[in-house]
Protein backbone atom coordinates (compact mmCIF):
# COMPACT_ATOMS: atom_id res chain seq x y z
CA UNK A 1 -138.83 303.02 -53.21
CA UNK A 2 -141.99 303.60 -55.37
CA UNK A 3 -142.85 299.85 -54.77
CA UNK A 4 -143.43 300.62 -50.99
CA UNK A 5 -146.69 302.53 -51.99
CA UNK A 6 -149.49 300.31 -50.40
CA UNK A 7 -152.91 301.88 -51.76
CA UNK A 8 -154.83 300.41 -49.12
CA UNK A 9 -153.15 303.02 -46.22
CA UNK A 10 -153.70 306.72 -46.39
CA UNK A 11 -149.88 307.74 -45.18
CA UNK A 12 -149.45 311.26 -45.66
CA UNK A 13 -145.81 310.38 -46.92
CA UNK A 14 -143.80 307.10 -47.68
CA UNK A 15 -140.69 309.39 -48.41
CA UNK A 16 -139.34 312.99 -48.13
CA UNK A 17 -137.16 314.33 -50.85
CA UNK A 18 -134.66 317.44 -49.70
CA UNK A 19 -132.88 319.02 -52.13
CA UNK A 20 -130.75 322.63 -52.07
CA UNK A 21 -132.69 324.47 -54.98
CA UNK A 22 -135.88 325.38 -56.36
CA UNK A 23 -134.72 324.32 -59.73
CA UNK A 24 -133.73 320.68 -58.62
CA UNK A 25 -136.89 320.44 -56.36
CA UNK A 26 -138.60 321.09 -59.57
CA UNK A 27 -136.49 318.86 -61.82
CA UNK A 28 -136.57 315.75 -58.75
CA UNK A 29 -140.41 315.89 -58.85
CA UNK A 30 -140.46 315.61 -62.97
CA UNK A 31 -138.31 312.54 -62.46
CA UNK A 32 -140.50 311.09 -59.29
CA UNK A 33 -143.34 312.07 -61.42
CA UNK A 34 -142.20 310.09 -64.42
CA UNK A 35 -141.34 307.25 -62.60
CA UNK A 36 -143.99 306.51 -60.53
CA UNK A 37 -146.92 307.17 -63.40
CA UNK A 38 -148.26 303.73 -63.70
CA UNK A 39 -148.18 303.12 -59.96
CA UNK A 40 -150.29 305.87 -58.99
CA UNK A 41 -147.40 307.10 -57.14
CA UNK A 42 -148.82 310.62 -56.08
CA UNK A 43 -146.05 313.39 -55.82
CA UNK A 44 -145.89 316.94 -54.61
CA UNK A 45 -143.40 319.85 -54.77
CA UNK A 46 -142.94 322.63 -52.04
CA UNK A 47 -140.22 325.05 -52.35
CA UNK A 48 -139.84 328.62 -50.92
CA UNK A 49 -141.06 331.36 -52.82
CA UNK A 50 -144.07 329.98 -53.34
CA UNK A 51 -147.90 330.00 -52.36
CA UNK A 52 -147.62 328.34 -48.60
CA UNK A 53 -151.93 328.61 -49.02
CA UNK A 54 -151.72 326.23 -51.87
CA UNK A 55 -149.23 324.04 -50.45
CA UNK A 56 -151.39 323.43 -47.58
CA UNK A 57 -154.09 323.01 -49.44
CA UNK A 58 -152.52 320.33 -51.46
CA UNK A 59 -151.52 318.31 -48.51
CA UNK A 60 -155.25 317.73 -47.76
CA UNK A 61 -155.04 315.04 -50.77
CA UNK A 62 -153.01 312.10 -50.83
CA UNK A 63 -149.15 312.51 -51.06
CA UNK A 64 -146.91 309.09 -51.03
CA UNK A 65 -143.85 311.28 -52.17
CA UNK A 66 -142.87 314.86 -50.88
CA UNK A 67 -139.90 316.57 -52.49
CA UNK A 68 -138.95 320.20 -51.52
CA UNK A 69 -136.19 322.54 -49.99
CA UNK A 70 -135.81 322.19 -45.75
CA UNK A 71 -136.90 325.34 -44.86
CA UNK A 72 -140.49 325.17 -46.34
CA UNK A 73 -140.78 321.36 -45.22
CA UNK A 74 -140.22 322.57 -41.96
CA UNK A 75 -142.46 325.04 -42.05
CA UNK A 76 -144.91 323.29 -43.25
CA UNK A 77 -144.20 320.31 -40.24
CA UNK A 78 -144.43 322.91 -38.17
CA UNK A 79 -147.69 324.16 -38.82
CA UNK A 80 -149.16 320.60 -37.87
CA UNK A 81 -149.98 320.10 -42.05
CA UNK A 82 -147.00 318.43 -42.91
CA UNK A 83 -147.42 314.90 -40.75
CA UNK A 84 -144.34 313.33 -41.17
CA UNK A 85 -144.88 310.38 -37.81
CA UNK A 86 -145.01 308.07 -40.48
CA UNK A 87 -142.61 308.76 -43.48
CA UNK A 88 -140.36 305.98 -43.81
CA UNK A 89 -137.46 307.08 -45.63
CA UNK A 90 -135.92 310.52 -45.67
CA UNK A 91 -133.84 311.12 -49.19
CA UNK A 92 -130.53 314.31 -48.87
CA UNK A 93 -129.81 314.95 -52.43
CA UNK A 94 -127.07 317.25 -52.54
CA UNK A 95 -125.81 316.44 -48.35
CA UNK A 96 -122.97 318.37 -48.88
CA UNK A 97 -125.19 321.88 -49.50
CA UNK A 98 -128.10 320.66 -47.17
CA UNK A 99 -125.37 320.17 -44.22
CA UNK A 100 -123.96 323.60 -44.89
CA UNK A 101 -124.97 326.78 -42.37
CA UNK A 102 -127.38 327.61 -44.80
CA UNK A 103 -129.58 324.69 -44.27
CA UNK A 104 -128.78 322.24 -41.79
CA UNK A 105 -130.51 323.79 -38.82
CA UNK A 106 -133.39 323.40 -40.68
CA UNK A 107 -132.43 319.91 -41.61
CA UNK A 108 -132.08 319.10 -38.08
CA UNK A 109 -134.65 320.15 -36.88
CA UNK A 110 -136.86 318.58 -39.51
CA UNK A 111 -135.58 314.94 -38.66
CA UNK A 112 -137.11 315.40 -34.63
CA UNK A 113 -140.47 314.68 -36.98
CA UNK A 114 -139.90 311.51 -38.20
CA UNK A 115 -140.25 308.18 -36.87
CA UNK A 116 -137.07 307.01 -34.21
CA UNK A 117 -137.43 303.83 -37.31
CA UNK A 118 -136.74 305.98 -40.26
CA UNK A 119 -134.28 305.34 -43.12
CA UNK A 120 -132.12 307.64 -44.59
CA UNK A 121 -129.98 308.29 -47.71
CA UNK A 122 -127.64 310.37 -48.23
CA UNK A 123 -126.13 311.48 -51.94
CA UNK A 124 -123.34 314.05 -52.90
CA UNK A 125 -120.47 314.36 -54.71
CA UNK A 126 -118.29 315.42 -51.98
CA UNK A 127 -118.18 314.35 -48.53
CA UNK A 128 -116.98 316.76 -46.44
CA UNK A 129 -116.66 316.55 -42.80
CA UNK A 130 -120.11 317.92 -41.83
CA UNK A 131 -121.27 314.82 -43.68
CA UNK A 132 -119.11 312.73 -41.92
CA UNK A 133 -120.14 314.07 -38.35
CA UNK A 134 -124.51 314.17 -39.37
CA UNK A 135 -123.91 310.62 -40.55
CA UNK A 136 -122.44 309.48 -37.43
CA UNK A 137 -125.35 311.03 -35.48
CA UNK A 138 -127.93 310.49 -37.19
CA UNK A 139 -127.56 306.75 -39.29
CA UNK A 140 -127.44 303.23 -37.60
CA UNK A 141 -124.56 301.29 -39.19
CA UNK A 142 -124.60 303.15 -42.50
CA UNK A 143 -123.22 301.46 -45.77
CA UNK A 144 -121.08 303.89 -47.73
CA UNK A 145 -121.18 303.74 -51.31
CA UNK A 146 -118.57 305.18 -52.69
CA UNK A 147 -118.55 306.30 -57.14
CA UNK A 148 -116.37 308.82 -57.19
CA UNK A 149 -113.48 307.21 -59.15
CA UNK A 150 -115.76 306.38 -61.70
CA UNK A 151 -117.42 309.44 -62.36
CA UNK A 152 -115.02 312.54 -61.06
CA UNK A 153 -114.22 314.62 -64.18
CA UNK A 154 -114.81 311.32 -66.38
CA UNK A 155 -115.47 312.30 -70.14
CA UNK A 156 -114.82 316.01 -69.67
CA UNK A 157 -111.41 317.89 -71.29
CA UNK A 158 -110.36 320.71 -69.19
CA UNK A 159 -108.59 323.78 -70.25
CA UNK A 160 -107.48 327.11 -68.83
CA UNK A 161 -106.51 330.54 -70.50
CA UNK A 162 -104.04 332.65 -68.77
CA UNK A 163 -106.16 336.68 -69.57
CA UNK A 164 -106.35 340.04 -67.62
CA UNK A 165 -109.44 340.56 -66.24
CA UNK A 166 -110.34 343.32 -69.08
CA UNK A 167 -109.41 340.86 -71.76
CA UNK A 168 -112.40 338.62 -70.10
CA UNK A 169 -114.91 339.42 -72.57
CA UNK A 170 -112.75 339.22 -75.99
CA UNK A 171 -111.46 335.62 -74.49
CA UNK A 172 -114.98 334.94 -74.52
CA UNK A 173 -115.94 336.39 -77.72
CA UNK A 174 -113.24 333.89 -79.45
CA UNK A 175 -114.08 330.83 -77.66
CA UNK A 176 -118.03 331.61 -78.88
CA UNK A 177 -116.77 331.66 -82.77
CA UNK A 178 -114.43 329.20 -82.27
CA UNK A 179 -116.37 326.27 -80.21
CA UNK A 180 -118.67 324.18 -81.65
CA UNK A 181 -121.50 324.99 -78.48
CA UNK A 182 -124.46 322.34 -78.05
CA UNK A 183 -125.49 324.54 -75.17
CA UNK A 184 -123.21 326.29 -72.67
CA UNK A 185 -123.29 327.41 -69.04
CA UNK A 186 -120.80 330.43 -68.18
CA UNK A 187 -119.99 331.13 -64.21
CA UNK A 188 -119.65 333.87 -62.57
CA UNK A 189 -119.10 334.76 -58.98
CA UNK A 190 -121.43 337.43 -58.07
CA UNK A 191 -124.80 337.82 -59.46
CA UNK A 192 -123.85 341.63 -60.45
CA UNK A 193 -121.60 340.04 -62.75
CA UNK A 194 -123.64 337.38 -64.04
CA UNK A 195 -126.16 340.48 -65.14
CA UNK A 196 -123.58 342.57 -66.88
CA UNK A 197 -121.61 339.58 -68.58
CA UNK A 198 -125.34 338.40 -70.02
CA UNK A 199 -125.45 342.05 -71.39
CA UNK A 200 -122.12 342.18 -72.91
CA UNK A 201 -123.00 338.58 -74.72
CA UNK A 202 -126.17 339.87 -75.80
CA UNK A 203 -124.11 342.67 -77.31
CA UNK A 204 -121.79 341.20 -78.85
CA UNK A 205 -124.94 339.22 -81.05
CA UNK A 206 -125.33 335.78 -79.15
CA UNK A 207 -128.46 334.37 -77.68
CA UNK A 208 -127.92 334.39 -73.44
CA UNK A 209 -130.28 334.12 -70.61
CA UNK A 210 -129.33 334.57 -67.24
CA UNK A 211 -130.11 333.38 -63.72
CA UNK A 212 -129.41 333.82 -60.09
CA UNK A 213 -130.96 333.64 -56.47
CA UNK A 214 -132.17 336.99 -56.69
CA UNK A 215 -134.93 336.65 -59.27
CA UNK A 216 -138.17 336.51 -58.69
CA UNK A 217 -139.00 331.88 -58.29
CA UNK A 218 -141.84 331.99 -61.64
CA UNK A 219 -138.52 334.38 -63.74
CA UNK A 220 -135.75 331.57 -62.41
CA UNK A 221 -138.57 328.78 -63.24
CA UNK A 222 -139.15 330.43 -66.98
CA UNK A 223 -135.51 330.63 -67.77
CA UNK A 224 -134.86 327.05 -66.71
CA UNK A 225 -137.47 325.63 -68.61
CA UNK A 226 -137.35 327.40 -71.62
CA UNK A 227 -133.39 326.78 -71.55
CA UNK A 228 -133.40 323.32 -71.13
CA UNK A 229 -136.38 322.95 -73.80
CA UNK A 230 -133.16 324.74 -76.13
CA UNK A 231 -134.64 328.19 -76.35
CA UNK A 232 -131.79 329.66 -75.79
CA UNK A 233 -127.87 328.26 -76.30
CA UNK A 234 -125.70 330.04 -73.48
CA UNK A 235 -126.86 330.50 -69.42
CA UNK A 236 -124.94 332.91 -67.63
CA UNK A 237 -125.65 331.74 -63.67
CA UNK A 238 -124.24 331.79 -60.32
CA UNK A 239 -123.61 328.41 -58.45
CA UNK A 240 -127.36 328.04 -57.92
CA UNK A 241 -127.00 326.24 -60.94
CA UNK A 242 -124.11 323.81 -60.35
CA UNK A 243 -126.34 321.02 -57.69
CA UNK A 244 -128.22 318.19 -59.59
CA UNK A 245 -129.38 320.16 -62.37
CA UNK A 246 -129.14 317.52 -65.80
CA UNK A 247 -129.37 319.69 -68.95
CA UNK A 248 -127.93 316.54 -71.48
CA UNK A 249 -127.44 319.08 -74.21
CA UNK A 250 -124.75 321.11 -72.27
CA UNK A 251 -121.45 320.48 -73.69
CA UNK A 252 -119.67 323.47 -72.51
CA UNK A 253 -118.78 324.97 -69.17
CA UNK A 254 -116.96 328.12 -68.78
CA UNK A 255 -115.48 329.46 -65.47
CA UNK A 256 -115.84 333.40 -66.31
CA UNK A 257 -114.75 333.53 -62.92
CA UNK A 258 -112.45 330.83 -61.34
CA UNK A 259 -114.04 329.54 -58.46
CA UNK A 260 -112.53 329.93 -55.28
CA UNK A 261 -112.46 325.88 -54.33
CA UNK A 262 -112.52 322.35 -55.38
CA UNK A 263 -115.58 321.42 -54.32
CA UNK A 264 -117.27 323.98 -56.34
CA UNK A 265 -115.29 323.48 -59.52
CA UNK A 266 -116.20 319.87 -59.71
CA UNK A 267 -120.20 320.84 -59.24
CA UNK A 268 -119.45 323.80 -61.84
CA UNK A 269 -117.65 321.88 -64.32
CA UNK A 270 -119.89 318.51 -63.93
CA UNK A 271 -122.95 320.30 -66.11
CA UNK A 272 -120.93 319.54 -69.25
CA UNK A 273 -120.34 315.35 -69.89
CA UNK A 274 -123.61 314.37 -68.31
CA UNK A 275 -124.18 310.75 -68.30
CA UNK A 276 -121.59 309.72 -70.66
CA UNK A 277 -121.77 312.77 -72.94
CA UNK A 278 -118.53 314.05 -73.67
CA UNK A 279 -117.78 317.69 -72.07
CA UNK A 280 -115.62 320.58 -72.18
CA UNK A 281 -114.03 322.93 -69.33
CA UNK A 282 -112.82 326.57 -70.10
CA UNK A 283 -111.38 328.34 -67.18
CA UNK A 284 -110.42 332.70 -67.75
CA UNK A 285 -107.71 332.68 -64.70
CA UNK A 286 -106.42 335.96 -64.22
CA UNK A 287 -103.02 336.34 -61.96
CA UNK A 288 -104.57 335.80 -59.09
CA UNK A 289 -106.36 332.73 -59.49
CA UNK A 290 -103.21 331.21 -60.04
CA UNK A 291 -102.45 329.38 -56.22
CA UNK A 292 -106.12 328.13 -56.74
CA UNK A 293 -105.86 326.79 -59.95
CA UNK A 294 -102.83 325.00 -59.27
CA UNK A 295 -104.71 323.89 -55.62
CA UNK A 296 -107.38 322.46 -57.12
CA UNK A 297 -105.45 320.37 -59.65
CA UNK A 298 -104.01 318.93 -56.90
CA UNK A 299 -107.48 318.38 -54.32
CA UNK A 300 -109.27 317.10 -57.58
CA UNK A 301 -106.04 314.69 -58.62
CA UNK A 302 -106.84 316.00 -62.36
CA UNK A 303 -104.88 318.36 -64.69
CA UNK A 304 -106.21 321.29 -66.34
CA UNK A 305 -104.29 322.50 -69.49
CA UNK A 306 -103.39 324.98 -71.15
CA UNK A 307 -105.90 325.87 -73.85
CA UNK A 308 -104.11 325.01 -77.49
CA UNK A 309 -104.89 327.25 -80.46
CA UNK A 310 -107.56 324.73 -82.09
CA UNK A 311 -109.62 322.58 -80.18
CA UNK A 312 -110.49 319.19 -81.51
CA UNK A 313 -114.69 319.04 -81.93
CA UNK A 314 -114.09 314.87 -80.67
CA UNK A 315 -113.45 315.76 -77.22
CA UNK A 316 -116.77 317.11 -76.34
CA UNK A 317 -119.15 316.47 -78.99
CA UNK A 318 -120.55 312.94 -80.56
């Protein structure tokens, strides 16, 4: 892709980047960045909840490589500063999320910009039938690449513990002096819970930051920074953290709350075991979650245990 760049022709894009988040827009450019510094591969970022002046301004310089979330892209198109006649390739990181109600009118809409002789790739870890029906409408004789029996769950143990939802807390107090944590991520299902449960661990003595769609883009930016740079050893999050965010020091994932399907248990529980690291899966399932746990054994093809009374360190740390 970064080889395309020709030097000699002032395209405002080559390629288009659209991701789900902030946080992976952010983490996609680093990458792009990286990659393309000795080709003078020049990259930009728009996201939501940011300056739309300085965005605009920026696109007055040269751009080969645009990543960002659809609904500012768009905007942006719209507003005649985002020329997009001649961008060759169009990347969907994440399809799955950008095909949901959320974001694929905006998707949509975006692709009327691009050339009819576009190319475009699609990546996600579950292929659901939205992605299916886009991909027939919108890709000439598409090759399918398909990874998933290589990389489902690979490398990552997976336990659950049978608790009341009061006895939440203590369960998580013991598996904090038990486990030996590189860096965990704890789930929750409501972002009122994810601010209460970081309180509680705070409380109880251990080191927690917390994150979800409803802080301010520079607070969400801070925590993810200074949490991946290790400032801090446990995350307490929403799933705005479970698409394409690569924190290699994460060895832990714990389901607070059980998630209601497969699709977002396998994006939850993938933080932990990333590329090749080992990985470990703690899921609290009250009486209730029990039809889903037992569902999503089943959709996933994997088995969760029960958790044994000592945990052996091999299994997710090396």
């Amino acid at each position: 892709m970064v080889q395309k760049k020709n030097p000699k022709i002032n395209f405002p894009f080559l390629v288009v980047i659209l991701v789900p988040t902030r946080e992976l827009a952010l983490q996609t450019s680093q990458v792009c960045k990286e990659l393309g510094k000795n080709l003078q591969i020049q990259v930009m970022v728009t996201t939501g909840g940011t300056s739309l002046k300085d965005d605009i301004m920026r696109l007055y310089q040269p751009v080969h490589l645009l990543v960002g979330t659809p609904g500012r892209i768009l905007d942006l198109a719209k507003k005649g500063v985002c020329i997009l006649k001649d961008c060759s390739m169009l990347i969907m990181d994440e399809a799955d999320k950008l095909l949901s109600p959320e974001f694929q009118p905006s998707v949509e809409q975006l692709i009327r910009f691009l050339p009819a002789h576009r190319q475009i790739l699609m990546f996600s870890a579950t292929f659901p039938v939205t992605v299916k029906d886009f991909k027939d409408r919108y890709l000439q004789k598409p090759y399918i690449i398909n990874l998933m029996d290589e990389l489902t769950l690979k490398g990552i143990t997976q336990y659950y513990a049978f608790v009341e939802e009061r006895q939440k807390v203590h369960c998580l107090n013991t598996l904090f002096s038990k486990l030996q944590i590189n860096q965990s991520i704890i789930f929750c299902n409501s972002v009122n819970r994810v601010e209460l449960l970081a309180k509680k661990i705070t409380e109880l003595g251990y080191s927690c930051f917390y994150i979800h769609a409803k802080m301010l883009q520079d607070h969400r930016n801070r925590v993810f920074h200074d949490f991946r740079n290790g400032a801090c050893r446990n995350l307490v999050c929403t799933d705005l953290f479970t698409r394409g965010i690569d924190i290699q020091a994460v060895n832990v994932v714990i389901n607070f709350d059980f998630p209601k399907n497969s699709e977002t248990y396998l994006h939850r529980v993938g933080r932990s075991g990333r590329f090749g690291h080992l990985g470990l899966a703690v899921n609290l399932i009250t009486y209730e979650d029990r039809f889903n746990l037992y569902r999503i054994e089943q959709e996933l093809g994997t088995e969760i245990k029960q958790i044994p009374p000592h945990i052996d360190q091999a299994i997710y740390c090396r």
